[in-house]
PDB file of N, CA and C in Angstrom:
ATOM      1  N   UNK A   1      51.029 134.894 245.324  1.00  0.00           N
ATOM      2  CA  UNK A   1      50.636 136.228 245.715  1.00  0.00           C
ATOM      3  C   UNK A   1      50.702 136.349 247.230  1.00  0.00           C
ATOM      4  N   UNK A   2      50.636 137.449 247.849  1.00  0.00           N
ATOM      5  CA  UNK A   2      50.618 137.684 249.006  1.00  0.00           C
ATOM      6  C   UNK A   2      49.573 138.083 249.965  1.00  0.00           C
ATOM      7  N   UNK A   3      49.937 137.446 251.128  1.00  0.00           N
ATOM      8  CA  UNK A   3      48.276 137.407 251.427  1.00  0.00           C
ATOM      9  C   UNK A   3      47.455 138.978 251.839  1.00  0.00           C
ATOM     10  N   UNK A   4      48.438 139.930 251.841  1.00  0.00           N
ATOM     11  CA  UNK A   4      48.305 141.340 251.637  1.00  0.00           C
ATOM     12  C   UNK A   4      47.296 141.525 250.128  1.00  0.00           C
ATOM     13  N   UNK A   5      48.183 141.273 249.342  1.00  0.00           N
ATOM     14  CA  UNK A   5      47.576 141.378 247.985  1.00  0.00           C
ATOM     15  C   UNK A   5      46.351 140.791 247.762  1.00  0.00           C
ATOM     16  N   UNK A   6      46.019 139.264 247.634  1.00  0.00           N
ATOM     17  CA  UNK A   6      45.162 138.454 248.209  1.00  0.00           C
ATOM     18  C   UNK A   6      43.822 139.676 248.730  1.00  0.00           C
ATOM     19  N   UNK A   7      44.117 139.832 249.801  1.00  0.00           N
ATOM     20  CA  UNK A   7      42.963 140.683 250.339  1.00  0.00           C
ATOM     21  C   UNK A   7      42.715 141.726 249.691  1.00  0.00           C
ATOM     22  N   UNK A   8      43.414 142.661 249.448  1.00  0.00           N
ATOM     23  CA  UNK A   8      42.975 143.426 248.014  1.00  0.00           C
ATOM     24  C   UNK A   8      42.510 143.260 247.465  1.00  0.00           C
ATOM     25  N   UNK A   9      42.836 142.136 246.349  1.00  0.00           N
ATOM     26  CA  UNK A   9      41.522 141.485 245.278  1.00  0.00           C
ATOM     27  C   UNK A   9      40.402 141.621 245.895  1.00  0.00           C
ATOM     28  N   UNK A  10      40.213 141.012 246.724  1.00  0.00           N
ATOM     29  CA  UNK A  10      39.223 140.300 247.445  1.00  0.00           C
ATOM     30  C   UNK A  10      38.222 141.505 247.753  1.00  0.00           C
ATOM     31  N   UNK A  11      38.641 142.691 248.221  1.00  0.00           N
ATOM     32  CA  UNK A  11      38.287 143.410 248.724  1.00  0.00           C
ATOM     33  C   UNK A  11      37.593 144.366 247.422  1.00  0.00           C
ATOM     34  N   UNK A  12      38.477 144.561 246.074  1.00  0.00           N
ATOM     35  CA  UNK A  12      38.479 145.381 245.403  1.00  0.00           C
ATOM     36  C   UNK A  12      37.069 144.059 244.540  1.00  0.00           C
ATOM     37  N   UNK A  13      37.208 143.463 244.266  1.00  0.00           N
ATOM     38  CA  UNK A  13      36.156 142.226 243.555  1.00  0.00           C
ATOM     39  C   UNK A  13      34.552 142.497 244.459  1.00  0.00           C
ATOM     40  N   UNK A  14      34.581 142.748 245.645  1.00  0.00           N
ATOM     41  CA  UNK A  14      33.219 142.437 246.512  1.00  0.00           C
ATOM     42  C   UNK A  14      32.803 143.636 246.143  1.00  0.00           C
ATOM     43  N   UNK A  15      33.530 145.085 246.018  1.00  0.00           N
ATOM     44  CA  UNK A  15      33.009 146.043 246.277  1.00  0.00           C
ATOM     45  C   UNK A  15      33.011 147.054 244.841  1.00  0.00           C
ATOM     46  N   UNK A  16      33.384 146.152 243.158  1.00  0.00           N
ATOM     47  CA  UNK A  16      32.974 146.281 242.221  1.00  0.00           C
ATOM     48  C   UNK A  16      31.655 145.078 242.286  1.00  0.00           C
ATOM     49  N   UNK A  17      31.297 143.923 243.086  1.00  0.00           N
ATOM     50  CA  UNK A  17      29.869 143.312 242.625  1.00  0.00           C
ATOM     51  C   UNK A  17      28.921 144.035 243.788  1.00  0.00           C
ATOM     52  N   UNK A  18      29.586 144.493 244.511  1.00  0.00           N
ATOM     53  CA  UNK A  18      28.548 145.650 245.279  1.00  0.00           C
ATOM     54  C   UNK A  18      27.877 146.823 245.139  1.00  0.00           C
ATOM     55  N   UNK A  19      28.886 147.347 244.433  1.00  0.00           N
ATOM     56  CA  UNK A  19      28.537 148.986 243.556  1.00  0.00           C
ATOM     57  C   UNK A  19      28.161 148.660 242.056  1.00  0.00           C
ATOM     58  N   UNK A  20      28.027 147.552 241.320  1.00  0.00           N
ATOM     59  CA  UNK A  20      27.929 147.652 239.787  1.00  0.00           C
ATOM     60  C   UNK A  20      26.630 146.647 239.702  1.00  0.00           C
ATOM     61  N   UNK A  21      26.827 145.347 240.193  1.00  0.00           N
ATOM     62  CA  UNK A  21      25.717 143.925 239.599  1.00  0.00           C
ATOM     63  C   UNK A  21      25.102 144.531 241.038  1.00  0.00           C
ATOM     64  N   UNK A  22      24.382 144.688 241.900  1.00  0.00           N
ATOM     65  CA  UNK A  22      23.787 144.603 242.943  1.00  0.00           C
ATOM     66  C   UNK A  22      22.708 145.722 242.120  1.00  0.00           C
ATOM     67  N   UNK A  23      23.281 146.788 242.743  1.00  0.00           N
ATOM     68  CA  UNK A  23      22.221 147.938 242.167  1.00  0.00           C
ATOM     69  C   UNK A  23      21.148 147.711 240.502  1.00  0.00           C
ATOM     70  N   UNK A  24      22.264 146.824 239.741  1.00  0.00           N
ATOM     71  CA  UNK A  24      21.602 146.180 238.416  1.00  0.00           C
ATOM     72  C   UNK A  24      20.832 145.439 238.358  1.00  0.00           C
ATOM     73  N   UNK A  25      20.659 144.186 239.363  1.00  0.00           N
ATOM     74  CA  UNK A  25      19.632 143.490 239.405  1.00  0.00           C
ATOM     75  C   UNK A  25      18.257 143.966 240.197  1.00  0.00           C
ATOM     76  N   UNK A  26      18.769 144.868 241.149  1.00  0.00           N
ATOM     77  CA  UNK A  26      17.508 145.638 241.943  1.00  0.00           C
ATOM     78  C   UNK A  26      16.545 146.541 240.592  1.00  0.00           C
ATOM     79  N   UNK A  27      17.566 146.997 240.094  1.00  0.00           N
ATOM     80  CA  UNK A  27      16.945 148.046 239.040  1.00  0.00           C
ATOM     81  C   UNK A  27      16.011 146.973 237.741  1.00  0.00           C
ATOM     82  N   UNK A  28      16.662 145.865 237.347  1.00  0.00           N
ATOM     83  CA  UNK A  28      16.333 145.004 236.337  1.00  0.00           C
ATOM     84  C   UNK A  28      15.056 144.186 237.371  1.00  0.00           C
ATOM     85  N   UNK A  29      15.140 143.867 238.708  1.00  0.00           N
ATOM     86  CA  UNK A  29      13.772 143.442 239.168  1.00  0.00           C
ATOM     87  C   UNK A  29      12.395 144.588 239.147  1.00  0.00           C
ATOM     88  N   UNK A  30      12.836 145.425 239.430  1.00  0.00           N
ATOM     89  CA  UNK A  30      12.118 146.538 239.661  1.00  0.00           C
ATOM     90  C   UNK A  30      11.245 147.078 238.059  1.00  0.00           C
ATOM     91  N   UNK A  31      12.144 147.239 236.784  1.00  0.00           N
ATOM     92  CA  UNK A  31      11.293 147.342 235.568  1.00  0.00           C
ATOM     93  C   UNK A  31      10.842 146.273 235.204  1.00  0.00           C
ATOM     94  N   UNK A  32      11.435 144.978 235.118  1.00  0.00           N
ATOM     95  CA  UNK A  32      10.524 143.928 234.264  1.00  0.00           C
ATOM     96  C   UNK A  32      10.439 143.297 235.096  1.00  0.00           C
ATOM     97  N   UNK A  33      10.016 141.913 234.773  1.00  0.00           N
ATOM     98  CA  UNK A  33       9.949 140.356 235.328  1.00  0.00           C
ATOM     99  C   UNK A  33       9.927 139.428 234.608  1.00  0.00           C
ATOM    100  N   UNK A  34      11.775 139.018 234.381  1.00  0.00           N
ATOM    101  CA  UNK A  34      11.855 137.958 233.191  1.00  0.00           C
ATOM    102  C   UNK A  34      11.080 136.543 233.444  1.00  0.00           C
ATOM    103  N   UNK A  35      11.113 136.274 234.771  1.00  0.00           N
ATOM    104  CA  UNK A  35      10.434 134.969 235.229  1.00  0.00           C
ATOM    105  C   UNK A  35       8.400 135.152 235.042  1.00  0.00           C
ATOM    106  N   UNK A  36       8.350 135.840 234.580  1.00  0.00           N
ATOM    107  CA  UNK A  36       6.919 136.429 234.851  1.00  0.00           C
ATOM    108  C   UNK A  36       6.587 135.468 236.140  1.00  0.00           C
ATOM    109  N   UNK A  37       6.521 136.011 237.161  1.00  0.00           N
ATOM    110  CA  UNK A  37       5.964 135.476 238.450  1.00  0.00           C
ATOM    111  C   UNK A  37       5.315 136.289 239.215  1.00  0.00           C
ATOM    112  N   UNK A  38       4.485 137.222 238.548  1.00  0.00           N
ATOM    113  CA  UNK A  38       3.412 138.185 238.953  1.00  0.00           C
ATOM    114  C   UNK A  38       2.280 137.641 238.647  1.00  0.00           C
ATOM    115  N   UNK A  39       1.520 137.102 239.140  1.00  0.00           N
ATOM    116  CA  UNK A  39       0.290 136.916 239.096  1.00  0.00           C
ATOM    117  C   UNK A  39      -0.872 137.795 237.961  1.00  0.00           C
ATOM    118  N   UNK A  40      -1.433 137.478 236.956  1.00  0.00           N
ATOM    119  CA  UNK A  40      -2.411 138.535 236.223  1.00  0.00           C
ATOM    120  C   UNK A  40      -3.767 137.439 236.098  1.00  0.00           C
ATOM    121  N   UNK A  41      -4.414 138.490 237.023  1.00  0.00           N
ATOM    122  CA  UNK A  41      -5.826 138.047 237.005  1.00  0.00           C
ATOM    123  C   UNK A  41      -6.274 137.752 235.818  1.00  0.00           C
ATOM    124  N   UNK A  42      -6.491 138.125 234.386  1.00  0.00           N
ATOM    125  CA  UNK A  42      -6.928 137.590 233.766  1.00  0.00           C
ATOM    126  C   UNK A  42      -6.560 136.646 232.862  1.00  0.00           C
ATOM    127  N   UNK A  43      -5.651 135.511 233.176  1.00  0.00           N
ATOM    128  CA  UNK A  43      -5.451 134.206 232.575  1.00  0.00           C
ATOM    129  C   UNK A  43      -6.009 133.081 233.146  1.00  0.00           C
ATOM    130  N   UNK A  44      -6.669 132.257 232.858  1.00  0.00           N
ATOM    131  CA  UNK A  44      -7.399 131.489 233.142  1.00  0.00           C
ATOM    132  C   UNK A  44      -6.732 130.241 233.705  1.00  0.00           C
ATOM    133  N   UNK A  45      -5.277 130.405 233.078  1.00  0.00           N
ATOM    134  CA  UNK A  45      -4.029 128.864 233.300  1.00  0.00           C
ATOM    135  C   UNK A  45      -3.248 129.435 232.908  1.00  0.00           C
ATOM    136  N   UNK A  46      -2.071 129.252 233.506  1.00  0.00           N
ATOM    137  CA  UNK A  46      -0.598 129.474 233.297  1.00  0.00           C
ATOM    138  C   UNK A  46       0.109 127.850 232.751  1.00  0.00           C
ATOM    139  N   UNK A  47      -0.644 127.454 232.433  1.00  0.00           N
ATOM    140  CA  UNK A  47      -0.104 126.159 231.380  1.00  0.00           C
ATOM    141  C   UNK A  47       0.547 126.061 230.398  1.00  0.00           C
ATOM    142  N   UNK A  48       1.365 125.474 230.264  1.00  0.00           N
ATOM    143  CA  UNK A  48       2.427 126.118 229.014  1.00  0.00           C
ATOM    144  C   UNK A  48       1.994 124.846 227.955  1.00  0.00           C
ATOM    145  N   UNK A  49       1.522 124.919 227.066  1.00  0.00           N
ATOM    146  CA  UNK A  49       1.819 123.534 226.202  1.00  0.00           C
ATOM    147  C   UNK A  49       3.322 123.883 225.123  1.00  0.00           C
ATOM    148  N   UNK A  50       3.291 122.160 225.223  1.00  0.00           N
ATOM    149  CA  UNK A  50       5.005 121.849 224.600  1.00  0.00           C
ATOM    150  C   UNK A  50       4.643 121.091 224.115  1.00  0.00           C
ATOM    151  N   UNK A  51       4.834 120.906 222.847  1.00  0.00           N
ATOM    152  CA  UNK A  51       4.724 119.369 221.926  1.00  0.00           C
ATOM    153  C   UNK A  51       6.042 119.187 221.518  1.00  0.00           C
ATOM    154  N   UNK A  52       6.169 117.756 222.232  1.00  0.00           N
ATOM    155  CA  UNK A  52       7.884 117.606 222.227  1.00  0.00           C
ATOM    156  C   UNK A  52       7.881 116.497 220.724  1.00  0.00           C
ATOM    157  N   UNK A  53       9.224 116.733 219.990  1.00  0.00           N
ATOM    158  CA  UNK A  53       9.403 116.400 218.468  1.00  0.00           C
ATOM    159  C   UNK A  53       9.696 115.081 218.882  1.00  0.00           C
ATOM    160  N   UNK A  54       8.782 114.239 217.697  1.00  0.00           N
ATOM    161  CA  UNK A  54       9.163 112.971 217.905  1.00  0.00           C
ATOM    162  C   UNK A  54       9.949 112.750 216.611  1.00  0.00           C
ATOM    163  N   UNK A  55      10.679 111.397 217.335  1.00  0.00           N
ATOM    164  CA  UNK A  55      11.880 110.872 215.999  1.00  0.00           C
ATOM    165  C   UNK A  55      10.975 110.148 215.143  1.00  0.00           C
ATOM    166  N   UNK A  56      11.410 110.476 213.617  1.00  0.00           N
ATOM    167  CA  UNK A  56      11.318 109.656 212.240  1.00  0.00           C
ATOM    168  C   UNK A  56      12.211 108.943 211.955  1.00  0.00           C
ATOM    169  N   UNK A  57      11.842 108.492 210.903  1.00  0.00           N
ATOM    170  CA  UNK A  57      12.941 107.341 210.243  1.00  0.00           C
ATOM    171  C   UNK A  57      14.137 108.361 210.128  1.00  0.00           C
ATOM    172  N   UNK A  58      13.912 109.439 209.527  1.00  0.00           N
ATOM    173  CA  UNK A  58      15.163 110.577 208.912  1.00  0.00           C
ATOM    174  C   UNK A  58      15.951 111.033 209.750  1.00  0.00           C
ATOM    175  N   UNK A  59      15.708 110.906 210.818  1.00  0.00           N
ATOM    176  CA  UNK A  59      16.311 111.335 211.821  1.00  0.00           C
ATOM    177  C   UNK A  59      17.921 110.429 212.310  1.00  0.00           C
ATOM    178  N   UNK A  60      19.034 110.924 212.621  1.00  0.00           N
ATOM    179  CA  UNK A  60      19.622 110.364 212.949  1.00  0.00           C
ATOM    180  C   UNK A  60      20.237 109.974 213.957  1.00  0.00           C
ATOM    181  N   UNK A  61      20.462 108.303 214.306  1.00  0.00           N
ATOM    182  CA  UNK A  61      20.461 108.146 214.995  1.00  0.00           C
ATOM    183  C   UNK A  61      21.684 108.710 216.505  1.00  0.00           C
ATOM    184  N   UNK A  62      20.913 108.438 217.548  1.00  0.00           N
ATOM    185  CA  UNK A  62      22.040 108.655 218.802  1.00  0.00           C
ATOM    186  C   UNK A  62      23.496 108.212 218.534  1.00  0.00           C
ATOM    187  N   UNK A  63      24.389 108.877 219.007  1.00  0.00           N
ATOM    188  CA  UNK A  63      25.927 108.702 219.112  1.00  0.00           C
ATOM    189  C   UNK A  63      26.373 107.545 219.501  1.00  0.00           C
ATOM    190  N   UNK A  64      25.130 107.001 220.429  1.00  0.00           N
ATOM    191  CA  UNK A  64      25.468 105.739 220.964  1.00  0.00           C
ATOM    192  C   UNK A  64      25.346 104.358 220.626  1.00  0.00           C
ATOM    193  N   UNK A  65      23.975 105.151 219.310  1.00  0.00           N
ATOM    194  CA  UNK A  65      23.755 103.564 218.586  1.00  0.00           C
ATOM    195  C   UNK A  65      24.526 103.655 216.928  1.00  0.00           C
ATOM    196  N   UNK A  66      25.256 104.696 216.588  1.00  0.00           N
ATOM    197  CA  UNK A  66      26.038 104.802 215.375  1.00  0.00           C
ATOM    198  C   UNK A  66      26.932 103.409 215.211  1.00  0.00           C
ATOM    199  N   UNK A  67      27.373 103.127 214.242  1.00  0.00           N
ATOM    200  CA  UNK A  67      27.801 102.218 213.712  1.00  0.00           C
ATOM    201  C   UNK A  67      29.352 102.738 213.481  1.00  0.00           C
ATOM    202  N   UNK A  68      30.664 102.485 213.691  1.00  0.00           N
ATOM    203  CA  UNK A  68      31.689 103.003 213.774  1.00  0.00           C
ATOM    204  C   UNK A  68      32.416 102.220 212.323  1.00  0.00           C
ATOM    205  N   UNK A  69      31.619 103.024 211.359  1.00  0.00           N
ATOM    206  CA  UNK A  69      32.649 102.862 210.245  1.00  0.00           C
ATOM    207  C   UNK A  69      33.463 103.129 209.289  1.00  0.00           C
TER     208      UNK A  69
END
């Protein structure tokens, strides 16, 4: 391509994520907050519990300890 052309893209790419995703994420910060990182006074802990799954016998094993037969 040419470096004429080249800059075109370039030009035409910045100023569709300028006029389309920019204004979208301002607008998408502005109604929600997917990260919830607003502070609400009335929770006592922002602690998340996770009970992570432990392996059983039934379970099968890693890729790494398979038996190639």
């Amino acid at each position: 391509m040419t470096p004429l052309r080249d800059a075109a893209l370039t030009a035409a790419l910045f100023l569709l994520y300028a006029v389309v995703f920019v204004p979208l994420g301002i607008v998408a910060r502005l109604v929600r907050d997917p990260l919830h990182r607003r502070p609400d006074a009335g929770r006592s802990s922002y602690w998340h519990r996770f009970d992570h799954p432990h392996p059983s016998a039934s379970a099968a094993a890693p890729a790494h300890q398979r038996s190639a037969a």
